[in-house]
Protein backbone atom coordinates (compact mmCIF):
# COMPACT_ATOMS: atom_id res chain seq x y z
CA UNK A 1 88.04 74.21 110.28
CA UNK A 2 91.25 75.83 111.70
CA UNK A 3 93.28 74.34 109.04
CA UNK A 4 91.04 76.06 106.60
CA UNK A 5 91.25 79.07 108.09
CA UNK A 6 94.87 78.98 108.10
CA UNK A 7 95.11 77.90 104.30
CA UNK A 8 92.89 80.94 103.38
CA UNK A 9 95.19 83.28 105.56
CA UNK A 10 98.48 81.41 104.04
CA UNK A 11 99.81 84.59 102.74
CA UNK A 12 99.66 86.95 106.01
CA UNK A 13 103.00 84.77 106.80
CA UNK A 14 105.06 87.12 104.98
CA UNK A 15 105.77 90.33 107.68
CA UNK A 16 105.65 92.85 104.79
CA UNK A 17 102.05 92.25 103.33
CA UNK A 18 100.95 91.77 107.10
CA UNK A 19 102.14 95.18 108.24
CA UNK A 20 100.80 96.50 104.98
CA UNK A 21 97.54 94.92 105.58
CA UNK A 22 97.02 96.56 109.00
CA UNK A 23 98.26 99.80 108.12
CA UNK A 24 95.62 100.10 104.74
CA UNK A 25 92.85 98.31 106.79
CA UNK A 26 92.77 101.08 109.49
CA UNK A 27 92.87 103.79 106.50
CA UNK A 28 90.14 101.77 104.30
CA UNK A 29 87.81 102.10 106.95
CA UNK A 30 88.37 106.07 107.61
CA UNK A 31 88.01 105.96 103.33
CA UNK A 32 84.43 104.14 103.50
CA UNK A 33 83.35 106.56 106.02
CA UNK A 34 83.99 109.51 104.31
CA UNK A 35 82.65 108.14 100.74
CA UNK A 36 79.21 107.32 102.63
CA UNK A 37 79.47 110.86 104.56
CA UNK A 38 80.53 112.93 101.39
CA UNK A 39 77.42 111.01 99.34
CA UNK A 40 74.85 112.32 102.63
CA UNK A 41 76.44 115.36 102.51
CA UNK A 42 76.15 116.56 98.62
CA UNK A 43 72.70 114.73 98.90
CA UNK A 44 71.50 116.71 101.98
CA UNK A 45 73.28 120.55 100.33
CA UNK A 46 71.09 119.59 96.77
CA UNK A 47 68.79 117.36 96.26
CA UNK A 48 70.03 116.20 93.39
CA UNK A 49 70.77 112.46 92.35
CA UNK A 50 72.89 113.99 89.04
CA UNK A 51 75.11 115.96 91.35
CA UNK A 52 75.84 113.00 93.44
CA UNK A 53 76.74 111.52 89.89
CA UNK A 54 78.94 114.56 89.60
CA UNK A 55 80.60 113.93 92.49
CA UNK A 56 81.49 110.27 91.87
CA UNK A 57 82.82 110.81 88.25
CA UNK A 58 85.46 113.37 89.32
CA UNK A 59 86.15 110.97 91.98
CA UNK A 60 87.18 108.23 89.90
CA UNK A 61 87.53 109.66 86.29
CA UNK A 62 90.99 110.67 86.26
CA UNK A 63 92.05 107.54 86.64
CA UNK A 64 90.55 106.36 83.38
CA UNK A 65 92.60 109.76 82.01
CA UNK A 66 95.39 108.92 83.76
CA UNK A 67 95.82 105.09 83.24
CA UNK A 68 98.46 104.33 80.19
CA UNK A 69 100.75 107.07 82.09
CA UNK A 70 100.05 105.99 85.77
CA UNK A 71 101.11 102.71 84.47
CA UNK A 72 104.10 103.57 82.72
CA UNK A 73 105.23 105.24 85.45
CA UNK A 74 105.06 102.24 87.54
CA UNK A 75 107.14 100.11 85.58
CA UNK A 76 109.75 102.49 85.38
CA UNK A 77 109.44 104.30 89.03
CA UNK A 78 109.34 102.79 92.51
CA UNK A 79 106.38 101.27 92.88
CA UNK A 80 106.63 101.73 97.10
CA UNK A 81 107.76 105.71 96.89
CA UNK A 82 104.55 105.95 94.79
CA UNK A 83 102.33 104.69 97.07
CA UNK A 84 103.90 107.26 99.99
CA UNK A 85 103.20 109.53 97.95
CA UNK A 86 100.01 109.25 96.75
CA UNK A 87 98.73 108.10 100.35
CA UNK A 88 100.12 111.46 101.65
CA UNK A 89 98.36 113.21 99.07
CA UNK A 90 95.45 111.78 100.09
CA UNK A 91 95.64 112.18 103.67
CA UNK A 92 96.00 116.11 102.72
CA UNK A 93 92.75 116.20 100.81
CA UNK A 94 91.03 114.39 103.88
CA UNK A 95 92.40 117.34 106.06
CA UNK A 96 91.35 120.18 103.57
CA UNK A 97 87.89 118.55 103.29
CA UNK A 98 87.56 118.22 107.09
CA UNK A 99 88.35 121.68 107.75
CA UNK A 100 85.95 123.31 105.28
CA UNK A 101 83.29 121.29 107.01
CA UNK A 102 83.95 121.96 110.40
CA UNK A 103 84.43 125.54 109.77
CA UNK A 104 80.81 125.69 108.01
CA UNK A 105 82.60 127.00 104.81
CA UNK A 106 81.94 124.17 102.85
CA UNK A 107 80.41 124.45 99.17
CA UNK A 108 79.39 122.19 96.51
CA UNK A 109 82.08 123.50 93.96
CA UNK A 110 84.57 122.64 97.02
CA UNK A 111 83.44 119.33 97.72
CA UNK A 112 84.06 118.53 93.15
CA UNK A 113 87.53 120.30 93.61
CA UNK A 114 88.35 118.04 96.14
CA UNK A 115 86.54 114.73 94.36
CA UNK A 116 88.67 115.62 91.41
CA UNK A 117 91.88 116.39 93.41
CA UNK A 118 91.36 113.02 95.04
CA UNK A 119 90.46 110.88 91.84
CA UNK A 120 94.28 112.26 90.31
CA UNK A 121 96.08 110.63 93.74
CA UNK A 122 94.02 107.57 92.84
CA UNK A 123 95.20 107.79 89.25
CA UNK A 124 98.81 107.21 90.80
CA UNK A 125 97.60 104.89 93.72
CA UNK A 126 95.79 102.20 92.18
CA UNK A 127 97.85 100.72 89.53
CA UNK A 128 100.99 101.07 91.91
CA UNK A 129 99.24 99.71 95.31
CA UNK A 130 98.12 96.86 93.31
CA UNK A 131 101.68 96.11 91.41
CA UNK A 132 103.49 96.69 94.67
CA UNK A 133 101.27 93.73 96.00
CA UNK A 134 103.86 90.66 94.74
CA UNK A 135 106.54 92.50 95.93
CA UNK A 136 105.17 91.86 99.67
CA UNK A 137 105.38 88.28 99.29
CA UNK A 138 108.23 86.05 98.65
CA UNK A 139 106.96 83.97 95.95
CA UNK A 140 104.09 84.27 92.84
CA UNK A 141 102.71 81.23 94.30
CA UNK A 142 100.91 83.30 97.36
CA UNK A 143 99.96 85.87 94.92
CA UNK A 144 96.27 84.94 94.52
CA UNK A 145 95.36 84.31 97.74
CA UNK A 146 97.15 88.13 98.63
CA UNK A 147 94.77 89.46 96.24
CA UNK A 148 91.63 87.73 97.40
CA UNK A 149 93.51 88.66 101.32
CA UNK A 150 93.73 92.22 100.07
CA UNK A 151 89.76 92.21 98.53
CA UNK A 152 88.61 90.58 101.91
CA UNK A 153 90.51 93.55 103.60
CA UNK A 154 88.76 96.45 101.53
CA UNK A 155 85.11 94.97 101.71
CA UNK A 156 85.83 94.57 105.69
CA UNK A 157 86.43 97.98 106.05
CA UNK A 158 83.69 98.83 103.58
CA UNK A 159 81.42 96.61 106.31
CA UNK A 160 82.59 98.51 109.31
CA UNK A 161 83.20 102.12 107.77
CA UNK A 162 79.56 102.78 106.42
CA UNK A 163 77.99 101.65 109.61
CA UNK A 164 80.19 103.64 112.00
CA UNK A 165 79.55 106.77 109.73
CA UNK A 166 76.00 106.50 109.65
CA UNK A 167 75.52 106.82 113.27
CA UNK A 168 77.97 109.62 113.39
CA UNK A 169 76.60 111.22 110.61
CA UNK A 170 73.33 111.31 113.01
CA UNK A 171 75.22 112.75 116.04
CA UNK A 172 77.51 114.69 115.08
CA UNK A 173 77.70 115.24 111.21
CA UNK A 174 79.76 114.96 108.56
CA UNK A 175 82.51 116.91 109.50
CA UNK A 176 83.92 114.60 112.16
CA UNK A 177 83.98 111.59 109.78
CA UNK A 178 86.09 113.42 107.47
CA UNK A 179 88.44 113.94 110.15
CA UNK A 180 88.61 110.37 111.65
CA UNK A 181 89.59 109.85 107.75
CA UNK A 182 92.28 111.86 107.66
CA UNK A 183 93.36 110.67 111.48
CA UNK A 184 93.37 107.23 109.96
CA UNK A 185 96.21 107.79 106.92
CA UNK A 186 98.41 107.95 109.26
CA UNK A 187 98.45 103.99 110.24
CA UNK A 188 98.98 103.35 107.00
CA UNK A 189 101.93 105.70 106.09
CA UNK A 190 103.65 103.96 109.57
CA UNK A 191 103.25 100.27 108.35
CA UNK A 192 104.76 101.53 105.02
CA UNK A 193 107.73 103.37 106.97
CA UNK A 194 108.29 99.74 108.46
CA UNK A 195 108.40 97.83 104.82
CA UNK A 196 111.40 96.22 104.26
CA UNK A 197 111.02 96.13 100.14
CA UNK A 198 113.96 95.55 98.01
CA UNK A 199 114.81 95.55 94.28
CA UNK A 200 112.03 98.25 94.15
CA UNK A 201 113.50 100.24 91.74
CA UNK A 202 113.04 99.19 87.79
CA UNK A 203 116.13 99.28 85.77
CA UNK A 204 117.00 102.35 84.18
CA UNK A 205 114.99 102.30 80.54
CA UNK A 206 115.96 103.75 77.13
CA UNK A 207 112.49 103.39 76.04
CA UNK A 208 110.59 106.53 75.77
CA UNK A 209 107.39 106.97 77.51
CA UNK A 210 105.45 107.14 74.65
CA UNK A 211 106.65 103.74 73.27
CA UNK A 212 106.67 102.23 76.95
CA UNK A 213 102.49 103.09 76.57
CA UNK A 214 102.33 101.81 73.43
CA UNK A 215 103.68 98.69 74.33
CA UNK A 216 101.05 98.29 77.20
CA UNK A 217 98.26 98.78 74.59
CA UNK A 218 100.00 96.10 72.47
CA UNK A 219 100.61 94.03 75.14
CA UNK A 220 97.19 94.43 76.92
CA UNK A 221 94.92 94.05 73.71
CA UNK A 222 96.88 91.88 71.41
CA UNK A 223 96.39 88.78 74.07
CA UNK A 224 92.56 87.23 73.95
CA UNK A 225 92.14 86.83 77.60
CA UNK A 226 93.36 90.19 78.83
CA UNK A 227 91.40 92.00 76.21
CA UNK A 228 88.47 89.96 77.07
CA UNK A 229 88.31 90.20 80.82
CA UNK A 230 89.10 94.22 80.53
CA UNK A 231 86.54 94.59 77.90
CA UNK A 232 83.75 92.60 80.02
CA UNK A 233 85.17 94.49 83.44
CA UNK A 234 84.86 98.20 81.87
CA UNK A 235 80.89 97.15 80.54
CA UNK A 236 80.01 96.06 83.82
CA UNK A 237 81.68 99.20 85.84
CA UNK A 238 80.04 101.27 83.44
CA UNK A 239 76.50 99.57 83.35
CA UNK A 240 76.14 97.92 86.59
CA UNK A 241 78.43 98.99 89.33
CA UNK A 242 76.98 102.89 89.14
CA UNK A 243 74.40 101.88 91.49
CA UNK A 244 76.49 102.38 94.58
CA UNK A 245 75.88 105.79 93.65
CA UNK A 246 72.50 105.68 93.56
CA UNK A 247 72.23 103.91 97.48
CA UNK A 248 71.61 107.77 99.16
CA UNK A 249 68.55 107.67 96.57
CA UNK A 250 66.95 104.38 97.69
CA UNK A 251 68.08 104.78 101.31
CA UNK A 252 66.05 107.84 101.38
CA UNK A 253 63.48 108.23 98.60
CA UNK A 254 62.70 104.87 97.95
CA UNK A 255 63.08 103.76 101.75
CA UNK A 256 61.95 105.94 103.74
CA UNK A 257 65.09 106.16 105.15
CA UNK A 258 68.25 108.17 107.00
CA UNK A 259 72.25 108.55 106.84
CA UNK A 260 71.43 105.47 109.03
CA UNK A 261 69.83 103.13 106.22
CA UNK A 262 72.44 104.46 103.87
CA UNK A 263 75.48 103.00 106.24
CA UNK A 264 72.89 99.47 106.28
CA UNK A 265 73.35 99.03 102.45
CA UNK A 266 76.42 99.91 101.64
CA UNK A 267 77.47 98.16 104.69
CA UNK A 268 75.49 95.14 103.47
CA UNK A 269 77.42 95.15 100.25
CA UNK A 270 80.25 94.88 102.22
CA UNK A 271 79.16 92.29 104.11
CA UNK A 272 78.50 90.37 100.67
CA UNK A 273 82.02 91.14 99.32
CA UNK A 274 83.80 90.09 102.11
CA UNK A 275 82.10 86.82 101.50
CA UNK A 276 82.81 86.81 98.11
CA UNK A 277 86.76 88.30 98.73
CA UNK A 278 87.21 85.03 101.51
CA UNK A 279 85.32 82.31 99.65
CA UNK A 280 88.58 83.08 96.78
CA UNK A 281 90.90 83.18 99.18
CA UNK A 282 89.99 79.37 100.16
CA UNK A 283 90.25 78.37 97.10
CA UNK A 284 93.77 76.64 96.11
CA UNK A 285 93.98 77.08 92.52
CA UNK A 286 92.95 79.68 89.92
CA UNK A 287 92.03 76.61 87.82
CA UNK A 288 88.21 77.26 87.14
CA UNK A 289 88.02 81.24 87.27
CA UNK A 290 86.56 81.54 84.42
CA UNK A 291 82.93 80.00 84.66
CA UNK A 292 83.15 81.81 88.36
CA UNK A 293 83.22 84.96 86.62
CA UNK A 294 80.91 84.18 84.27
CA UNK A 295 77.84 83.15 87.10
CA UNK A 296 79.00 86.12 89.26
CA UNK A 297 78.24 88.49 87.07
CA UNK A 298 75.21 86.84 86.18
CA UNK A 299 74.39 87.28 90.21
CA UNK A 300 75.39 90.55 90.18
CA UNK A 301 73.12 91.49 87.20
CA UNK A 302 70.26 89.56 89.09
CA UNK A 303 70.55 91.49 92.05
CA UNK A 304 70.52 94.62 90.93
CA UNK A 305 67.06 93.75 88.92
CA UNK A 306 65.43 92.19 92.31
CA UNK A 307 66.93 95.42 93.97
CA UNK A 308 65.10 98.04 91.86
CA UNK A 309 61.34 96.42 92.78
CA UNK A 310 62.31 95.76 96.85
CA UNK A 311 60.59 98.62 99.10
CA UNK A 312 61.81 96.91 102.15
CA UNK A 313 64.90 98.11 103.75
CA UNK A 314 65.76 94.94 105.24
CA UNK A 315 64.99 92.72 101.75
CA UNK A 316 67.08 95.61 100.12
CA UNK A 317 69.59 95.30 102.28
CA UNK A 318 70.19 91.45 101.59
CA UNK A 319 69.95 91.80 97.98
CA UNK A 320 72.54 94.65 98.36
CA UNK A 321 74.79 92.29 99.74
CA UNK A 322 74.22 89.67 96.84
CA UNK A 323 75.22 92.60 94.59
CA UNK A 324 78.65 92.73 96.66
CA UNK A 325 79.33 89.27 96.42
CA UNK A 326 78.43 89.08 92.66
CA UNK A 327 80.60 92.00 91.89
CA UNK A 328 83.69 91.44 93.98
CA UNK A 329 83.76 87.70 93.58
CA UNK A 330 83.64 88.55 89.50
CA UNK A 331 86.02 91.51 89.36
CA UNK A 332 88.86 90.28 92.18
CA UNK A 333 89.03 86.46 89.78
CA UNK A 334 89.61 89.01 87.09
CA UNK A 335 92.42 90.39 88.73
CA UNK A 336 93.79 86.83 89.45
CA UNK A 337 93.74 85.53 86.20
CA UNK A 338 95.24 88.83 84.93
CA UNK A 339 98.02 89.20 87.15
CA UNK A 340 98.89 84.94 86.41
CA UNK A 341 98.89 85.68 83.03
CA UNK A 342 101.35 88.93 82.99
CA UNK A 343 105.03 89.46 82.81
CA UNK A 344 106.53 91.16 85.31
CA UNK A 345 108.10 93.50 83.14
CA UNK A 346 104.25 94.86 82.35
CA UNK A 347 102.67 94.27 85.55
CA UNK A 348 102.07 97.88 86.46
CA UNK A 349 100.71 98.91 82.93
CA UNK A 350 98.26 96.12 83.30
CA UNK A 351 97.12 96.89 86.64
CA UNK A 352 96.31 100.35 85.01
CA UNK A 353 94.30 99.11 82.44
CA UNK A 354 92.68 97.00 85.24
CA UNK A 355 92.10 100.34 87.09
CA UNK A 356 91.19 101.95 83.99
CA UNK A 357 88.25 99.40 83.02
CA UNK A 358 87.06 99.21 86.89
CA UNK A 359 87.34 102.43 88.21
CA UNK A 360 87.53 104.76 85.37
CA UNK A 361 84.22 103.66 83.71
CA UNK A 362 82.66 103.78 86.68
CA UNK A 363 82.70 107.15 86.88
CA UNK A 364 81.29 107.65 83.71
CA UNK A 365 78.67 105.11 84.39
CA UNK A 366 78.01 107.14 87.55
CA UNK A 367 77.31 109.92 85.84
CA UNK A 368 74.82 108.91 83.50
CA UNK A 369 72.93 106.73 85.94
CA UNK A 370 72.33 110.04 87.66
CA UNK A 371 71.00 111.40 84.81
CA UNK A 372 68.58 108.54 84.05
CA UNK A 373 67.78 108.82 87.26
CA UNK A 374 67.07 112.34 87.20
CA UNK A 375 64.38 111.37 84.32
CA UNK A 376 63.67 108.09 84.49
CA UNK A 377 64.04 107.21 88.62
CA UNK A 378 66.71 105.13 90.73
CA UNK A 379 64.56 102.08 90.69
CA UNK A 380 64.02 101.83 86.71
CA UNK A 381 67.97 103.01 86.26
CA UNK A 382 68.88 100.24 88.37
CA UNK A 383 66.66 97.66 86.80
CA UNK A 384 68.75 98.96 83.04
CA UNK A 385 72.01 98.20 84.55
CA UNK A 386 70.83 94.83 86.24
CA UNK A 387 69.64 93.77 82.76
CA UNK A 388 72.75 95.11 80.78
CA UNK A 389 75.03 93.02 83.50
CA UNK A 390 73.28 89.64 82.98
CA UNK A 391 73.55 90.20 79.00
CA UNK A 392 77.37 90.82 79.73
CA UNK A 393 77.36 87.62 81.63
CA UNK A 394 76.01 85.66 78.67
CA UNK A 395 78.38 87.09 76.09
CA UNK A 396 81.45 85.73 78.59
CA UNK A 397 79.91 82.37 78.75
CA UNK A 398 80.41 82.22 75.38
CA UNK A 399 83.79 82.96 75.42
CA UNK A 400 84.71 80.41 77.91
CA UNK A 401 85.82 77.69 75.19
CA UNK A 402 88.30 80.12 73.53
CA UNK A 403 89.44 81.69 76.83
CA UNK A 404 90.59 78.43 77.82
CA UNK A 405 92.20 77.69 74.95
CA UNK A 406 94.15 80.76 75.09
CA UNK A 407 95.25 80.15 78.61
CA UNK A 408 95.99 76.33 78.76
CA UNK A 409 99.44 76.42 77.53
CA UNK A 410 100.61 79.36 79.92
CA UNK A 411 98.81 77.13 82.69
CA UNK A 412 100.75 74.50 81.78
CA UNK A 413 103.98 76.06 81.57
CA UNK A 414 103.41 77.85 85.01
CA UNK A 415 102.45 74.60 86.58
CA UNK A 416 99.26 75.60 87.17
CA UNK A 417 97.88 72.96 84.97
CA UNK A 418 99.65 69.23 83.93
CA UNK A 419 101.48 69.64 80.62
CA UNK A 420 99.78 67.11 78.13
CA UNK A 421 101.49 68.33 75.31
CA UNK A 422 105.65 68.08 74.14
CA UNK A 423 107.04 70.95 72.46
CA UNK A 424 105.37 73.92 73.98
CA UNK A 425 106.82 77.55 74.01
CA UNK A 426 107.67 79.11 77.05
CA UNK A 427 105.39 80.77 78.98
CA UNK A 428 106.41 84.13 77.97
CA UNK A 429 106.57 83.39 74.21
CA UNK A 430 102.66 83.10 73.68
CA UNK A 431 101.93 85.91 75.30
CA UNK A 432 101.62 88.97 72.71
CA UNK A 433 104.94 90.36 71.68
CA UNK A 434 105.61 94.07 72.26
């Protein structure tokens, strides 16, 4: 059992992804507690399931705007300055939001400023976080497991950070959870202080940024299994994972419930996640991805259905944490296959795309789920999504024979897989030419 243990934590050797690790855990958990607090908050001010739809699309929507430029940036820029930067930037918007809620000043058009402010640092975060990643570790080989290491890390915190902000929401309101948030950026700006990260810098380019895009879009869509797994990603953030938005709805209306019931889910989807995040970070190969993806999102699909007929808080709360296993276990083997298959050269432009398709249809997807639900209910919306995710799951079944055959000879060249054939390209040359 130790040894296990051990294998799964194999890349937490390396002293830069374990600083980094500890610095973003600290901060992920001040981030959970003020999405869960923010959600109470606009839901306790309104009423009104479409405005906490509202506030979730200007959350995230930028970074679908922002993507093919984000990216570009990142494989011409420093990939570590642009984290500093965008994690001081958010740290600021935690301290604006905090004081407009202490101070009783808050308003609704504030709290969508601030979503939107925030969802343009995460425009510049995401794609450069996640291409900084094999830059903490000394070889691609530990890259996968860092991944699945850095997915158990986020749903930990999202386990501990809803259920500390619930009960603090009920003693002492929202305001002090946005300030613990704010409090908590600073662990991670001192673990990135501490990085010792060289060869940061790209080379200096020629290429404009215009044709640097373009290439991405080339690059990203003129390869089968890329274009596949970001197609099937953006349907399902668009479709399915807009129920998280929806949670203040059932915790309350549906429930019976409190800020209290609202920490329980999302905390539960957490729990489900993590699950998901470690059982991929046992795992020794990303041989076999594929079909995992495939029943995952079937899961995922499944759960939401059984979700939108539960009335009990505790049943809810277990199939809430199927949903987070279904949907983390599906999106992080995404990740794994993509960032296998990609040169380094293009790494950050696909890790925008990958942004782009996860969290920039989500927004979108949150918005119109609050408008269904505005009409229609959060049960039935749910129930839509639920059976829109297994259809999705189907469809990539299907692809299965073809995606393999499209990424058997990189496999093979990358040792991943045994070479059974003589005369193969190189890895590089089958993948799409830019």
């Amino acid at each position: 059992m130790l040894s296990r243990v051990r294998f799964a934590l194999r890349a937490l050797r390396h002293r830069n992804l374990r600083l980094f690790f500890t610095g973003q855990g600290i901060s992920l958990v001040g981030t959970w507690m003020q999405q869960v607090a923010m959600a109470w908050l606009v839901y306790r001010l309104t009423n009104s399931s479409l405005l906490l739809g509202v506030i979730a699309f200007w959350s995230q929507f930028p970074v679908l705007l922002m993507g093919p430029v984000s990216g570009a940036l990142v494989d011409r820029w420093s990939r570590y300055r642009m984290v500093v930067v965008a994690q001081a930037l958010a740290m600021l918007q935690a301290v604006i939001l905090a004081t407009l809620v202490l101070s009783g000043h808050a308003e609704v058009w504030h709290l969508v400023v601030l979503a939107l402010f925030l969802g343009i640092v995460s425009g510049l975060d995401v794609p450069s976080r996640q291409a900084l990643l094999v830059r903490l570790v000394a070889g691609p080989e530990d890259l996968p497991n860092a991944i699945a290491l850095q997915s158990s890390m986020f749903n930990a915190a999202r386990l501990v950070g809803p259920a500390v902000a619930g009960i603090l929401i009920g003693i002492v309101g929202e305001g002090p959870v946005f300030l613990l948030n704010a409090l908590s950026y600073g662990a991670v700006l001192y673990a990135l202080a501490q990085l010792e990260v060289a060869n940061d810098q790209a080379a200096p380019s020629q290429t404009s940024m215009f044709r640097t895009m373009r290439e991405g879009f080339r690059y990203a869509f003129g390869f089968f299994p890329i274009r596949t797994l970001l197609t099937l990603l953006a349907l399902v953030s668009l479709l399915g994972v807009p129920y998280v938005v929806l949670l203040p709805v059932f915790a309350r209306d549906v429930l019976g419930g409190d800020a209290r019931t609202l920490g329980l889910l999302t905390s539960a989807a957490g729990m489900g996640a993590l699950v998901g995040a470690l059982v991929l970070a046992s795992r020794s190969t990303v041989r076999g991805l594929s079909p995992v993806i495939a029943s995952s999102t079937a899961l995922f699909g499944a759960a939401l259905v059984a979700l939108a007929f539960s009335r009990n808080v505790w049943l809810s709360a277990a199939i809430v944490a199927l949903t987070g296993y279904g949907i983390m276990s599906a999106t992080a083997s995404m990740n794994t296959i993509i960032q296998t298959l990609v040169d380094e050269e293009m790494r950050g432009r696909m890790m925008s795309f990958y942004a782009m398709a996860f969290m920039g249809m989500t927004p979108v997807g949150s918005l119109l789920a609050g408008a269904i639900a505005l009409r229609l209910g959060a049960p039935i919306t749910v129930l839509l999504g639920g059976a829109a995710c297994l259809v999705l799951a189907l469809w990539f079944r299907l692809q299965i024979p073809k995606f393999r055959e499209a990424v058997r000879p990189i496999y093979q060249k990358l040792g991943i897989i045994p070479e059974v054939a003589e005369g193969l390209r190189t890895a590089s040359e089958l993948r799409p030419k830019v």
